[in-house]
C-alpha atoms as a PDB file:
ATOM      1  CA  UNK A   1     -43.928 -15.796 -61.372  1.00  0.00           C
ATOM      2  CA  UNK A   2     -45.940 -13.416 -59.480  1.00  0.00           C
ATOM      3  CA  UNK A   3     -44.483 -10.162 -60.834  1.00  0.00           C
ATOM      4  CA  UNK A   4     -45.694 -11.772 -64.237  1.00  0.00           C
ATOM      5  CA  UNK A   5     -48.886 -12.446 -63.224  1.00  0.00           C
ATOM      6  CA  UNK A   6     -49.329  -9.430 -62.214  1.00  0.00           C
ATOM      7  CA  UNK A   7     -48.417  -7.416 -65.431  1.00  0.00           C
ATOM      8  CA  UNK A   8     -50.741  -9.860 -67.359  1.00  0.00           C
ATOM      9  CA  UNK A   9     -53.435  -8.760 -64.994  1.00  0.00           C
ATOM     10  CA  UNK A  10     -52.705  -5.426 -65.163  1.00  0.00           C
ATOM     11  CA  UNK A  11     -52.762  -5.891 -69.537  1.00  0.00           C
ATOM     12  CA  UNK A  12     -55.938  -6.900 -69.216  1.00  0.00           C
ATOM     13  CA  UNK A  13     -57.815  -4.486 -66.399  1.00  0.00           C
ATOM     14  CA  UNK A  14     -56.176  -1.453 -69.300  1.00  0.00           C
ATOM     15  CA  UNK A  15     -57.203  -3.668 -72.254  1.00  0.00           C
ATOM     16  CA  UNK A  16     -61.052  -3.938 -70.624  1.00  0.00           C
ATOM     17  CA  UNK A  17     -60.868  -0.081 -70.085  1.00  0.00           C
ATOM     18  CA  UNK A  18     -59.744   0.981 -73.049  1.00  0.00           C
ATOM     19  CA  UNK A  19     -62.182  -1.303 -74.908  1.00  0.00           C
ATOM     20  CA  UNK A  20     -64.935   0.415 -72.450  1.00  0.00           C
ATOM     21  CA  UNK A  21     -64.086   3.602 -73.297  1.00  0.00           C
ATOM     22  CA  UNK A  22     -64.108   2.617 -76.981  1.00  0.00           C
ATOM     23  CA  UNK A  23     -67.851   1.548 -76.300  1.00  0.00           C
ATOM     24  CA  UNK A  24     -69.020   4.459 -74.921  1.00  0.00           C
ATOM     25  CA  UNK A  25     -70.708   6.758 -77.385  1.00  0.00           C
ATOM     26  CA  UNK A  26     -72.617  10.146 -76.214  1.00  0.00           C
ATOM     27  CA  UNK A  27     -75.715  10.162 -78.762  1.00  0.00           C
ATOM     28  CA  UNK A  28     -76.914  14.275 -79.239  1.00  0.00           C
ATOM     29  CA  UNK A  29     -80.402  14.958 -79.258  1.00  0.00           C
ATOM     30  CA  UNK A  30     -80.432  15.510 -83.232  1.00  0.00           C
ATOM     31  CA  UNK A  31     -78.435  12.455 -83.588  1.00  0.00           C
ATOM     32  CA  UNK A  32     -79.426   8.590 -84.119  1.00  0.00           C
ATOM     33  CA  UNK A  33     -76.849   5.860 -84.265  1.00  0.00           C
ATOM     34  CA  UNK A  34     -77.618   2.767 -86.910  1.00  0.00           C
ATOM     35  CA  UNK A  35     -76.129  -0.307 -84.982  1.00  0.00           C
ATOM     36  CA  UNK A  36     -74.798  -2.863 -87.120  1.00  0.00           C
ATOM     37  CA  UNK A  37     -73.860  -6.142 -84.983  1.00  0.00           C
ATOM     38  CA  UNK A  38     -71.949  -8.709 -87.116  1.00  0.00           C
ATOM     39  CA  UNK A  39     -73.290  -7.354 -90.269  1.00  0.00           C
ATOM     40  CA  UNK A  40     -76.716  -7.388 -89.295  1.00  0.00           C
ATOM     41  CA  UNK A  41     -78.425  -4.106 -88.179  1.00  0.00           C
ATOM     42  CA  UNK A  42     -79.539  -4.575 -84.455  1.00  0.00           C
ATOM     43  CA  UNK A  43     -81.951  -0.945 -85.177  1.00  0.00           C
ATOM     44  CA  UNK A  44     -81.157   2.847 -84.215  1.00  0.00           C
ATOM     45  CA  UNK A  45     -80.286   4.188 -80.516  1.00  0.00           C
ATOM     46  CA  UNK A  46     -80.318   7.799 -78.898  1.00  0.00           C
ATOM     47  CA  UNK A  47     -80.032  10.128 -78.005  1.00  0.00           C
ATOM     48  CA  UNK A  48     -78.204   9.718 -74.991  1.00  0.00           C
ATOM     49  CA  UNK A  49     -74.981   7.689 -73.128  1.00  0.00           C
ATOM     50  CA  UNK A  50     -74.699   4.818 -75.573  1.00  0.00           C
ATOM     51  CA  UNK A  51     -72.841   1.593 -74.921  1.00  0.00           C
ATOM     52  CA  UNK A  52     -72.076  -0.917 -77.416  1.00  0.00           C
ATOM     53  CA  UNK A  53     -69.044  -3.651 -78.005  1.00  0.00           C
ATOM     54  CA  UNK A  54     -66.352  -2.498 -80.103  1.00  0.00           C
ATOM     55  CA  UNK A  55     -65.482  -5.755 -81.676  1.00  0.00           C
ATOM     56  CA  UNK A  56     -68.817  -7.143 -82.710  1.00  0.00           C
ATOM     57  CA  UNK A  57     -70.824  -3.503 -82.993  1.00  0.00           C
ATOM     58  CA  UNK A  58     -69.986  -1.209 -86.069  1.00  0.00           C
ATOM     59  CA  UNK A  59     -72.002   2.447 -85.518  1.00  0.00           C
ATOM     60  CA  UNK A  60     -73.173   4.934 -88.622  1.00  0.00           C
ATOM     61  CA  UNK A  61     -74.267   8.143 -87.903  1.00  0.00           C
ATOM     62  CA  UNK A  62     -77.380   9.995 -89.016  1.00  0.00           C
ATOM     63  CA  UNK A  63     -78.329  13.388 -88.247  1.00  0.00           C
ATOM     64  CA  UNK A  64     -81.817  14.084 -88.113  1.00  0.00           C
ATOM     65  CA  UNK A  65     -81.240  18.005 -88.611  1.00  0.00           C
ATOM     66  CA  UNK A  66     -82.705  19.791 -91.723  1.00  0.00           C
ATOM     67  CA  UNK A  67     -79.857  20.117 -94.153  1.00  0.00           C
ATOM     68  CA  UNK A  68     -79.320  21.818 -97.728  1.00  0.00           C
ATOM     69  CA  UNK A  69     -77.851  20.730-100.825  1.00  0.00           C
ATOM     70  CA  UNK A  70     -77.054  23.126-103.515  1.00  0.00           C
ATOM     71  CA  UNK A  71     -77.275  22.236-107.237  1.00  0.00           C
ATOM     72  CA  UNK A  72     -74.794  24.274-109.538  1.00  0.00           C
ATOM     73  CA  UNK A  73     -75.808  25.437-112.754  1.00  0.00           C
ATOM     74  CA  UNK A  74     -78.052  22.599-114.660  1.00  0.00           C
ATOM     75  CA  UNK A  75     -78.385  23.757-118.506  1.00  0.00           C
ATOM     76  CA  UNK A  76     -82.210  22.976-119.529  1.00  0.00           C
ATOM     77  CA  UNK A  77     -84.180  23.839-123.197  1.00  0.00           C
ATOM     78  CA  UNK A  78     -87.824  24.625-122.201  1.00  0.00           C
ATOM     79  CA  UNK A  79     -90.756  23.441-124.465  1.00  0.00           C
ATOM     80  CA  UNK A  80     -90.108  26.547-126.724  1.00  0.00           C
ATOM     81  CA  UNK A  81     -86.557  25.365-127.366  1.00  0.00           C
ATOM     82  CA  UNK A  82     -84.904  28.203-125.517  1.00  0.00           C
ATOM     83  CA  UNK A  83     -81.767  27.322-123.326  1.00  0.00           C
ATOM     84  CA  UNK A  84     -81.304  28.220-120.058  1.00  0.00           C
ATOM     85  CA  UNK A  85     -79.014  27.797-117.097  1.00  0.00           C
ATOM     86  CA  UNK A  86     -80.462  27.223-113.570  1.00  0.00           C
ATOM     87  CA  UNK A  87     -79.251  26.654-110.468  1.00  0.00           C
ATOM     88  CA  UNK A  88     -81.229  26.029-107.088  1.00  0.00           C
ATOM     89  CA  UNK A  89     -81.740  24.432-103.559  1.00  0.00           C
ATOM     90  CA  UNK A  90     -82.820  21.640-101.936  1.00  0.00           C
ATOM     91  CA  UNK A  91     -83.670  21.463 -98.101  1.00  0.00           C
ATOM     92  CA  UNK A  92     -83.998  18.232 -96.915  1.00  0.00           C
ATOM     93  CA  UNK A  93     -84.813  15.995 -93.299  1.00  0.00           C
ATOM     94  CA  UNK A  94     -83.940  12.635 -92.036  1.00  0.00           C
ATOM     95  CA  UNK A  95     -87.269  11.086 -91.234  1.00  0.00           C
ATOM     96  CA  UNK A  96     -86.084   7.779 -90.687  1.00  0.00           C
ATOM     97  CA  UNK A  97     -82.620   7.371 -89.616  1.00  0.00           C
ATOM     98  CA  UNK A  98     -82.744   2.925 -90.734  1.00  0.00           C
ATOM     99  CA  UNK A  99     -83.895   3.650 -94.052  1.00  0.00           C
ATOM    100  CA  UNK A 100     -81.553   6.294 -94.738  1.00  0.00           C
ATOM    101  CA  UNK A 101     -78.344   3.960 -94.304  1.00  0.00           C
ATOM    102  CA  UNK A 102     -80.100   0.914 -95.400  1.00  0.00           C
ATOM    103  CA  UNK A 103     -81.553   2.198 -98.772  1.00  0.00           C
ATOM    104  CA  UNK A 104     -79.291   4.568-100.469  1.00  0.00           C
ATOM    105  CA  UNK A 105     -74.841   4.449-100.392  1.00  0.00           C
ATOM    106  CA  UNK A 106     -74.709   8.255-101.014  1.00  0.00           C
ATOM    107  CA  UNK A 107     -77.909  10.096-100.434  1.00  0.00           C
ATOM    108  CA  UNK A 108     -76.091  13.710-101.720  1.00  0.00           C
ATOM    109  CA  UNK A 109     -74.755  12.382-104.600  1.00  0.00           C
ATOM    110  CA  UNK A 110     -77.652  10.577-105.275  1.00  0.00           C
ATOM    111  CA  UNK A 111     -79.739  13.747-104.730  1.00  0.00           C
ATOM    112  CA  UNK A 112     -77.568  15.956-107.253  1.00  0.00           C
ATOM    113  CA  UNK A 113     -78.288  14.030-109.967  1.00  0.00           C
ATOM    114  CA  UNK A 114     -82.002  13.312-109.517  1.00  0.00           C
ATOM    115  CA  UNK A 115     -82.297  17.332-108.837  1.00  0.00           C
ATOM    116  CA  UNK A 116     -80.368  17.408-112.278  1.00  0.00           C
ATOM    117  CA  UNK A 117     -82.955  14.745-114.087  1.00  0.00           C
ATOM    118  CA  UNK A 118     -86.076  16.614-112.762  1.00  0.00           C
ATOM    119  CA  UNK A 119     -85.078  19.921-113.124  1.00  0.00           C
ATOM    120  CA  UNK A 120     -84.664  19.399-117.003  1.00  0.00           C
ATOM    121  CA  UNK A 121     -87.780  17.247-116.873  1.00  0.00           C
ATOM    122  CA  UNK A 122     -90.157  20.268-115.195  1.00  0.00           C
ATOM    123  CA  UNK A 123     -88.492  22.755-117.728  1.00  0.00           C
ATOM    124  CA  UNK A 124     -89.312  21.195-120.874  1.00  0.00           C
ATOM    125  CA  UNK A 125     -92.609  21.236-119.792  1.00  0.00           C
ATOM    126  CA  UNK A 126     -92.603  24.999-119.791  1.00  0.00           C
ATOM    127  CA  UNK A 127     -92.114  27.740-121.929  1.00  0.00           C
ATOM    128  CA  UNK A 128     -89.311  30.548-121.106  1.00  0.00           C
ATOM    129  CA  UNK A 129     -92.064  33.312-120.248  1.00  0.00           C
ATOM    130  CA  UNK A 130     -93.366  30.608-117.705  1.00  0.00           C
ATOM    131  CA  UNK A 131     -90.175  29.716-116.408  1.00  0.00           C
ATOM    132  CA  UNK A 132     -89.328  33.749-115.560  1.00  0.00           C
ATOM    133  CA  UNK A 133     -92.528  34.751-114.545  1.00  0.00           C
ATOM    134  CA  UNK A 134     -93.929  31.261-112.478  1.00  0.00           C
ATOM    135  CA  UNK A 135     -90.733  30.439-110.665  1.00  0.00           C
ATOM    136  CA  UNK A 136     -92.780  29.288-107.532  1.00  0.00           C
ATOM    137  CA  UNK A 137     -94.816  26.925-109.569  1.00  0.00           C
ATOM    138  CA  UNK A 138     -91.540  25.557-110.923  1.00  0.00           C
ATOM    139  CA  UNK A 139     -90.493  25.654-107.315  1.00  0.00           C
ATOM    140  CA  UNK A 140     -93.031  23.505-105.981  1.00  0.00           C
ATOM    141  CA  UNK A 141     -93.108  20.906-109.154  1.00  0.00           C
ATOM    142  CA  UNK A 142     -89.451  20.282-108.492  1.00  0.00           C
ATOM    143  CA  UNK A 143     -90.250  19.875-104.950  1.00  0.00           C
ATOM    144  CA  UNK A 144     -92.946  17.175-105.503  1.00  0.00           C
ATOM    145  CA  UNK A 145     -90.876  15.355-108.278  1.00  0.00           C
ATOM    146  CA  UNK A 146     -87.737  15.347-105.605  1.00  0.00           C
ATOM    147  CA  UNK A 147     -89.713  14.101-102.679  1.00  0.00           C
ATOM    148  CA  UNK A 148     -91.428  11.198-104.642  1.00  0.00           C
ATOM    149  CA  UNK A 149     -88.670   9.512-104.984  1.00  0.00           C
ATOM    150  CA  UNK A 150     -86.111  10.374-101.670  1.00  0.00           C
ATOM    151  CA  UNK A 151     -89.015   9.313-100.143  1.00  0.00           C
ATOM    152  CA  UNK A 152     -88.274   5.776-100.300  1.00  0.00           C
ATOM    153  CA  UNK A 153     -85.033   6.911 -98.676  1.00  0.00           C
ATOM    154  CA  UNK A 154     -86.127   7.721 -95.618  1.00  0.00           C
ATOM    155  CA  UNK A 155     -85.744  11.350 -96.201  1.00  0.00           C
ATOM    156  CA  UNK A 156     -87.963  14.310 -97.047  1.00  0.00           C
ATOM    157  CA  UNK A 157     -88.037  17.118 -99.179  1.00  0.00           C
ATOM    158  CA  UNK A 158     -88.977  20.138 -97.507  1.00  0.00           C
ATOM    159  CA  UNK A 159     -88.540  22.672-100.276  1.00  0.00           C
ATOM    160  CA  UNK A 160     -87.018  23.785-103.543  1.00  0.00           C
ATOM    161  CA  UNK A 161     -85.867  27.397-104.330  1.00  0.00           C
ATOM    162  CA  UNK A 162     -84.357  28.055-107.623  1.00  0.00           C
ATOM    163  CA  UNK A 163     -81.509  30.712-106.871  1.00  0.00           C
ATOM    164  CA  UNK A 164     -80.948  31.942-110.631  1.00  0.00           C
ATOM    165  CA  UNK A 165     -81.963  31.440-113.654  1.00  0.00           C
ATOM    166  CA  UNK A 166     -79.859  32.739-116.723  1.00  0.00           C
ATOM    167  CA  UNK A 167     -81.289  33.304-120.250  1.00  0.00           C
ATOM    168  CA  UNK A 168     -79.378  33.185-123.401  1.00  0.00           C
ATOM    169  CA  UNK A 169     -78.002  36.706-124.560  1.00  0.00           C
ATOM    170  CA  UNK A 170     -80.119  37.518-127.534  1.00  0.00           C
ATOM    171  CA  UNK A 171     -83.281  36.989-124.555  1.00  0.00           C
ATOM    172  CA  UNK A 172     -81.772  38.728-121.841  1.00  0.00           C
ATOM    173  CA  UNK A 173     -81.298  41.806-124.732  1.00  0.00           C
ATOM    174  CA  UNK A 174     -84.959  41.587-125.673  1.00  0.00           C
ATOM    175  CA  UNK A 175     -85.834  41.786-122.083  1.00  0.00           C
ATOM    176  CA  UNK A 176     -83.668  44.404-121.300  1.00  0.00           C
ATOM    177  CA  UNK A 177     -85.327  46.260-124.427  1.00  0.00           C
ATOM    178  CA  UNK A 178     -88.821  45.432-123.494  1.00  0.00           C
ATOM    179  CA  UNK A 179     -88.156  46.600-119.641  1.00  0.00           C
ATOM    180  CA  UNK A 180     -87.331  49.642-120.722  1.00  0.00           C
ATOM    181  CA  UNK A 181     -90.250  50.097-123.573  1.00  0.00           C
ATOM    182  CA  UNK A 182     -92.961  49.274-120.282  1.00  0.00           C
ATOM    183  CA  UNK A 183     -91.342  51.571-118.134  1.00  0.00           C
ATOM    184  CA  UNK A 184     -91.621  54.543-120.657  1.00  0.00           C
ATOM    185  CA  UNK A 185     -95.201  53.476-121.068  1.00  0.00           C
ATOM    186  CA  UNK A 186     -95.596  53.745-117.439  1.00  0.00           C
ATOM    187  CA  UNK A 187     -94.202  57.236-117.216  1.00  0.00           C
ATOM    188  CA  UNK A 188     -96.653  58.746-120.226  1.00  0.00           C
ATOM    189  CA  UNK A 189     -99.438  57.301-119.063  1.00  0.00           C
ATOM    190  CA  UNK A 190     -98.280  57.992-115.391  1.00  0.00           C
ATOM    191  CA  UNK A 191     -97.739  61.946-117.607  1.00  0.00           C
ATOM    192  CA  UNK A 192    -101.195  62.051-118.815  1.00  0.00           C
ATOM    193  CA  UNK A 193    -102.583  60.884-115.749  1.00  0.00           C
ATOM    194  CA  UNK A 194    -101.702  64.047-114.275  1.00  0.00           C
ATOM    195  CA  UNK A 195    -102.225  65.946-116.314  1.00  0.00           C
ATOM    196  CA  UNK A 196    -106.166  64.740-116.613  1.00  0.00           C
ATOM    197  CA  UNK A 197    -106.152  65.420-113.139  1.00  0.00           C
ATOM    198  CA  UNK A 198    -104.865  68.644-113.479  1.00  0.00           C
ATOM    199  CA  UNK A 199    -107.821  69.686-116.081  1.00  0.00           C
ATOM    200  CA  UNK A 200    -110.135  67.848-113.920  1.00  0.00           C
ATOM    201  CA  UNK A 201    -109.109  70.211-110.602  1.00  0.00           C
ATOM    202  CA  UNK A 202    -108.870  73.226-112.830  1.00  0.00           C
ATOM    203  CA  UNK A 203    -112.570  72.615-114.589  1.00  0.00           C
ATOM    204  CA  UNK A 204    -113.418  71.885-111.107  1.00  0.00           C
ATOM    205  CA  UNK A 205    -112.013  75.739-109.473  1.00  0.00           C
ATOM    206  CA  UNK A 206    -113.730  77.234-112.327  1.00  0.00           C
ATOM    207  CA  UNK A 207    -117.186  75.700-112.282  1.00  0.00           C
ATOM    208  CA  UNK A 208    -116.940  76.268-108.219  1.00  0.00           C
ATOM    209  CA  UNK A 209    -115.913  80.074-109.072  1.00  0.00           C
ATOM    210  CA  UNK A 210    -118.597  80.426-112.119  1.00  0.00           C
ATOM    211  CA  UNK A 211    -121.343  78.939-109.313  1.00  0.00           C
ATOM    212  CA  UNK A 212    -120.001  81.918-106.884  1.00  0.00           C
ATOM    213  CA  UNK A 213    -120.148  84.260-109.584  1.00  0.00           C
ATOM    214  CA  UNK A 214    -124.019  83.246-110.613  1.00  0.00           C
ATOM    215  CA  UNK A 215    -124.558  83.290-107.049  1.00  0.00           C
ATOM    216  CA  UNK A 216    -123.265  86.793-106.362  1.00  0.00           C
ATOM    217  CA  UNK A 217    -125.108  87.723-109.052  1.00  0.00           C
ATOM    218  CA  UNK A 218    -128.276  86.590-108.229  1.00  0.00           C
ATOM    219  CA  UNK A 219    -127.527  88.073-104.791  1.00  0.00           C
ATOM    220  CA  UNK A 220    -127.075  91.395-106.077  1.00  0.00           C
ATOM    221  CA  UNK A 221    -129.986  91.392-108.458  1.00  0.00           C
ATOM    222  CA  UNK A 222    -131.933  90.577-105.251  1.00  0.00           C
ATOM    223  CA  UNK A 223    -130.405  93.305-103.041  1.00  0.00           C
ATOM    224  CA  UNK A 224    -131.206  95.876-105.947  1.00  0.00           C
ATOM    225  CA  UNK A 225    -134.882  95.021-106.692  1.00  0.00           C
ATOM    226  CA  UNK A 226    -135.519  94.961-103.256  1.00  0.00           C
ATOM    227  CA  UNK A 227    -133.924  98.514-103.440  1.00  0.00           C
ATOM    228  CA  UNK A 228    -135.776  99.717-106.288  1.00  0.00           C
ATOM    229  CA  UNK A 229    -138.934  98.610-104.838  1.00  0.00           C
ATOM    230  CA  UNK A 230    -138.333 100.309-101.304  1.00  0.00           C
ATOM    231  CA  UNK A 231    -137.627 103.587-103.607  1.00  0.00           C
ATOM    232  CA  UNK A 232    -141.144 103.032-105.350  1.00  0.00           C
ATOM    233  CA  UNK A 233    -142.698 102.477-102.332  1.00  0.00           C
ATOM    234  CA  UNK A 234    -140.976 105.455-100.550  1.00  0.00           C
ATOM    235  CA  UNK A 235    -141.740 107.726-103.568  1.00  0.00           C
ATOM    236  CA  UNK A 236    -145.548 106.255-103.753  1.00  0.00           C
ATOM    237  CA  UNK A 237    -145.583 107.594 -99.829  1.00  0.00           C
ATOM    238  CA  UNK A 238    -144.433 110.183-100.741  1.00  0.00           C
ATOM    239  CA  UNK A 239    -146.805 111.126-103.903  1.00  0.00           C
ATOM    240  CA  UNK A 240    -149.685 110.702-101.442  1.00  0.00           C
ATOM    241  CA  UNK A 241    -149.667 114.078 -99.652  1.00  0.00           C
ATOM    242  CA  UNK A 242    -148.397 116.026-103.148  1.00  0.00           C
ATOM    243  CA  UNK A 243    -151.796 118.133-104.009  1.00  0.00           C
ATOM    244  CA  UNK A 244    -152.314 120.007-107.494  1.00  0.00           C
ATOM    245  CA  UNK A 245    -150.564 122.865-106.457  1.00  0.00           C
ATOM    246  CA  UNK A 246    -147.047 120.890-106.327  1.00  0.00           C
ATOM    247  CA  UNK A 247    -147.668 119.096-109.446  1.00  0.00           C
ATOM    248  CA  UNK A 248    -148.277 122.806-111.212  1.00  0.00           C
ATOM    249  CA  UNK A 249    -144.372 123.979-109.487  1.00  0.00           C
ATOM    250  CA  UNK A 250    -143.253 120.702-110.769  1.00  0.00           C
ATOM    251  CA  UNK A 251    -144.140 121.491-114.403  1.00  0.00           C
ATOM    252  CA  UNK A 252    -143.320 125.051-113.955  1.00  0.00           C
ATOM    253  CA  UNK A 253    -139.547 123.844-113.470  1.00  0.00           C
ATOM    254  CA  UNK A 254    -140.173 121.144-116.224  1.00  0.00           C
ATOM    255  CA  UNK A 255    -141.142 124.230-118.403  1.00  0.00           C
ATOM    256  CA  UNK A 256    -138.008 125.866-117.279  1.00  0.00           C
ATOM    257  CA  UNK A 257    -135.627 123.374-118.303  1.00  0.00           C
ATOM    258  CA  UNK A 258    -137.182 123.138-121.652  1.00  0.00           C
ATOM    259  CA  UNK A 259    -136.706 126.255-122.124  1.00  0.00           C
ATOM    260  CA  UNK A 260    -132.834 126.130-121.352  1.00  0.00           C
ATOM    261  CA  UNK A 261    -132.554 123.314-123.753  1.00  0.00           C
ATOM    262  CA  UNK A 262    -130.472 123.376-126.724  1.00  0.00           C
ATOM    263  CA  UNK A 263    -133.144 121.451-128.497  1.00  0.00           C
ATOM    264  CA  UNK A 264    -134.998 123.060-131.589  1.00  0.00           C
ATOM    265  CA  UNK A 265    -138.180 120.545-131.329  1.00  0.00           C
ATOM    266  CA  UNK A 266    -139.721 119.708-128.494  1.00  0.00           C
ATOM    267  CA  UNK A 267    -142.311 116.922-128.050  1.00  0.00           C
ATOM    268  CA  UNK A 268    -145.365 117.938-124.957  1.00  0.00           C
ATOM    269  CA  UNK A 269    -147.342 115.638-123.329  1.00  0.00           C
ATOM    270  CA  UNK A 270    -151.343 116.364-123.392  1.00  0.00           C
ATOM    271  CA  UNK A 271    -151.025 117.095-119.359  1.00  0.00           C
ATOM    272  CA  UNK A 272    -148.882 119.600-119.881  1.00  0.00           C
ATOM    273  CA  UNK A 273    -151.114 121.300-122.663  1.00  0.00           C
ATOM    274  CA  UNK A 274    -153.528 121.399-120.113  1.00  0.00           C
ATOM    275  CA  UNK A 275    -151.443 122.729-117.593  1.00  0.00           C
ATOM    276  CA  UNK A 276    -150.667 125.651-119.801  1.00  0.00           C
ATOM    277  CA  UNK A 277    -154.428 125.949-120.410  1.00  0.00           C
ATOM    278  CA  UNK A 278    -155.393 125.945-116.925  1.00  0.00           C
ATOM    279  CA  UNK A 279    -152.635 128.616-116.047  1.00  0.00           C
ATOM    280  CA  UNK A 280    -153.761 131.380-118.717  1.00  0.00           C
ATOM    281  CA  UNK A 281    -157.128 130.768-117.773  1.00  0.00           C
ATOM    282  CA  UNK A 282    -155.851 130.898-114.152  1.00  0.00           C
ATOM    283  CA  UNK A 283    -154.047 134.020-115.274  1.00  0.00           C
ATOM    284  CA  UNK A 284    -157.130 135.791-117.111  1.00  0.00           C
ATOM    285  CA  UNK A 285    -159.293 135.087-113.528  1.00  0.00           C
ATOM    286  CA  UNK A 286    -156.378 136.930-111.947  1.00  0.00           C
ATOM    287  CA  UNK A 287    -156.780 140.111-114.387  1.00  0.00           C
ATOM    288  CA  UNK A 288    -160.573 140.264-114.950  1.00  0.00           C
ATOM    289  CA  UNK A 289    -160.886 140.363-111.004  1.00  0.00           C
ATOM    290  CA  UNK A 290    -158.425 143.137-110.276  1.00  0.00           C
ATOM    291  CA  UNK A 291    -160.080 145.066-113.270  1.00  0.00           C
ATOM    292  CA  UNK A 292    -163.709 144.901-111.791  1.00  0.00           C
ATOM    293  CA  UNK A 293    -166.140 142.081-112.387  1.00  0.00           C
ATOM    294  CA  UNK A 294    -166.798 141.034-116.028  1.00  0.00           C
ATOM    295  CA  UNK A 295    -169.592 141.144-118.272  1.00  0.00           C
ATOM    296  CA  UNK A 296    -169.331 137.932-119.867  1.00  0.00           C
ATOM    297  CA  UNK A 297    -166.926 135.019-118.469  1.00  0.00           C
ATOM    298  CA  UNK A 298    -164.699 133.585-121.065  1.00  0.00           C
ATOM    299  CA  UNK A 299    -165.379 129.862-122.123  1.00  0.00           C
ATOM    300  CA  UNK A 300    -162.361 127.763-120.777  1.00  0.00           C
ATOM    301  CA  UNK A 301    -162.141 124.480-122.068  1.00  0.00           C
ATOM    302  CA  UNK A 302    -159.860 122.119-120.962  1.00  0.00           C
ATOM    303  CA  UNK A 303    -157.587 121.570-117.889  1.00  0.00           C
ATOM    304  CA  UNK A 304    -156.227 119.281-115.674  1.00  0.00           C
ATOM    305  CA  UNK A 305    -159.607 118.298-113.994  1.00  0.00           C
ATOM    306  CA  UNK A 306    -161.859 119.440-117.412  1.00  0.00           C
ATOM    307  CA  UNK A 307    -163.764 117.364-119.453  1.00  0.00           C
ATOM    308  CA  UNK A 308    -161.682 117.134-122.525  1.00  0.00           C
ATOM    309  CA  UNK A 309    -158.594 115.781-119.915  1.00  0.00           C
ATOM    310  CA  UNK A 310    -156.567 112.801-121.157  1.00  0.00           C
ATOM    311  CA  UNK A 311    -158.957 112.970-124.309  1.00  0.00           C
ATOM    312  CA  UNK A 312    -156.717 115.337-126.484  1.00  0.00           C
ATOM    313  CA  UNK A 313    -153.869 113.475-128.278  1.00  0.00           C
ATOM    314  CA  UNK A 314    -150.427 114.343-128.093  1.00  0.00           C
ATOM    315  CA  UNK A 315    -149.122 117.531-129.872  1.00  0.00           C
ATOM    316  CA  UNK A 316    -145.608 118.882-131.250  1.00  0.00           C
ATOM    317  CA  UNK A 317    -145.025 122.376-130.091  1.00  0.00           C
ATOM    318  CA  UNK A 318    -143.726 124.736-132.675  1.00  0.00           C
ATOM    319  CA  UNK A 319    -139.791 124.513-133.951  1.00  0.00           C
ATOM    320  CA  UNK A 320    -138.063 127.396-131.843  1.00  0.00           C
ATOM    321  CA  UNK A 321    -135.625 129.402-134.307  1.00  0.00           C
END
């Protein structure tokens, strides 16, 4: 009798240890645990070393983590009655781990299709240009839509990103056609950009070198009247100590070279008549004094410092055969 009260107490220590061990739960810090208690849910617990009774507690587990659900390929017609495929993402977070159990059976399943119902909703509200060009518009309509109404699950939408979106054939052809039409506009006008700015740089070098030019110009122009004006000035010096004497040589040689000339008419300046004047009668003086003193002096008229001088007009001497 006491051998078999002993195995019945030994049943029962392992039976209480086994059903303690069954009642231990380790809760992570990401983790909640609903507690249901005969049916009736006795609230959330955790994180942490978590007891409850294994006959009268039943446990569902929540993780308060943000997740991702991805949506395969929904087929939508946009407003312009174009068809498209789409497919996107949906990140999602547990903000209440009681409502989440309590209010929806499935909350993935039940996201897929409300991610299908409001994706075709948002596109038919847009055209196909607006669903290629605004995709983060669409992005954050389907994200509003979405979060309206898992919010009354307990969970929240933290964003939408749609992955791809595929055109019918015939649109994906014009848009190949019209990629490449703007990209050959972009290279001429890219072309004649440069090449304006080529004109521009070489009108540029040549209005720079005509300004250096003028300027080198003007510079020498400068350099040589202040020349010519030093040599007038230096020959003015000069002329200041010549007396009447030198001036006579000087048309003596003048007189000289005409005479050497090739020329058959020459053309004398009343000066120079004079001169010639004032030598014969220079001359004459010369002869009548080493002959002996004259009776009557000879009437001169003219010469360079006579009366008549600058008074007599010009004259052609006689053609020389």
């Amino acid at each position: 009798m006491t051998e078999v009260l002993a195995a019945i107490g030994g049943l029962v220590v392992l039976g209480l240890l086994i059903l303690g061990f069954a009642g231990l739960k380790v809760v992570r810090e990401y983790q909640r645990l609903v507690v249901f208690r005969l049916g009736r849910t006795s609230g959330t617990k955790g994180p942490g070393l978590i007891l409850i009774n294994p006959i009268t507690d039943r446990v569902s587990w929540v993780d308060l983590r943000e997740q991702y659900l991805e949506i395969p390929h929904q087929t939508a017609i946009t407003r312009d009655n174009a068809s498209i495929s789409i497919d996107f993402i949906i990140f999602f977070k547990v903000f209440d781990s009681l409502m989440s159990v309590l209010e929806v059976n499935d909350f993935k399943g039940a996201a897929l299709n409300i991610a299908a119902t409001t994706l075709r909703s948002v596109v038919g509200d847009m055209t196909l240009d607006d669903v290629l060009s605004k995709r983060e518009d669409m992005n954050g309509l389907l994200r509003v839509k979405l979060d309206e109404v898992t919010e009354r699950w307990g969970v929240k939408v933290t964003n939408v990103e749609v992955r791809e979106i595929n055109p019918p054939p015939m649109v994906q052809e014009a848009m190949t056609r019209q990629m490449s039409a703007e990209r050959t506009r972009r290279a001429v006008v890219t072309e004649a950009d440069g090449q304006k700015q080529a004109s521009i740089t070489v009108a540029e070098g040549d209005k720079q070198s005509a300004i250096l030019s003028a300027e080198g110009d003007r510079q020498a122009a400068i350099l040589r009247a202040e020349g010519f004006a030093l040599a007038l000035s230096k020959v003015f010096e000069v002329a200041q100590g010549i007396d009447g004497k030198t001036m006579t040589l000087q048309y003596l040689d003048a007189l000289k070279e005409l005479g050497a000339s090739d020329s058959t008419k020459f053309v004398l300046p009343l000066e120079l008549t004079n001169l010639v004047a004032g030598l014969t009668a220079g001359a004459q003086s010369a002869m009548t004094a080493a002959a002996g003193p004259p009776t009557t002096a000879p009437a001169i008229t003219g010469g360079p410092t006579g009366p008549d001088n600058g008074a007599a007009p010009a004259r052609r001497a006689p053609r020389r055969t």
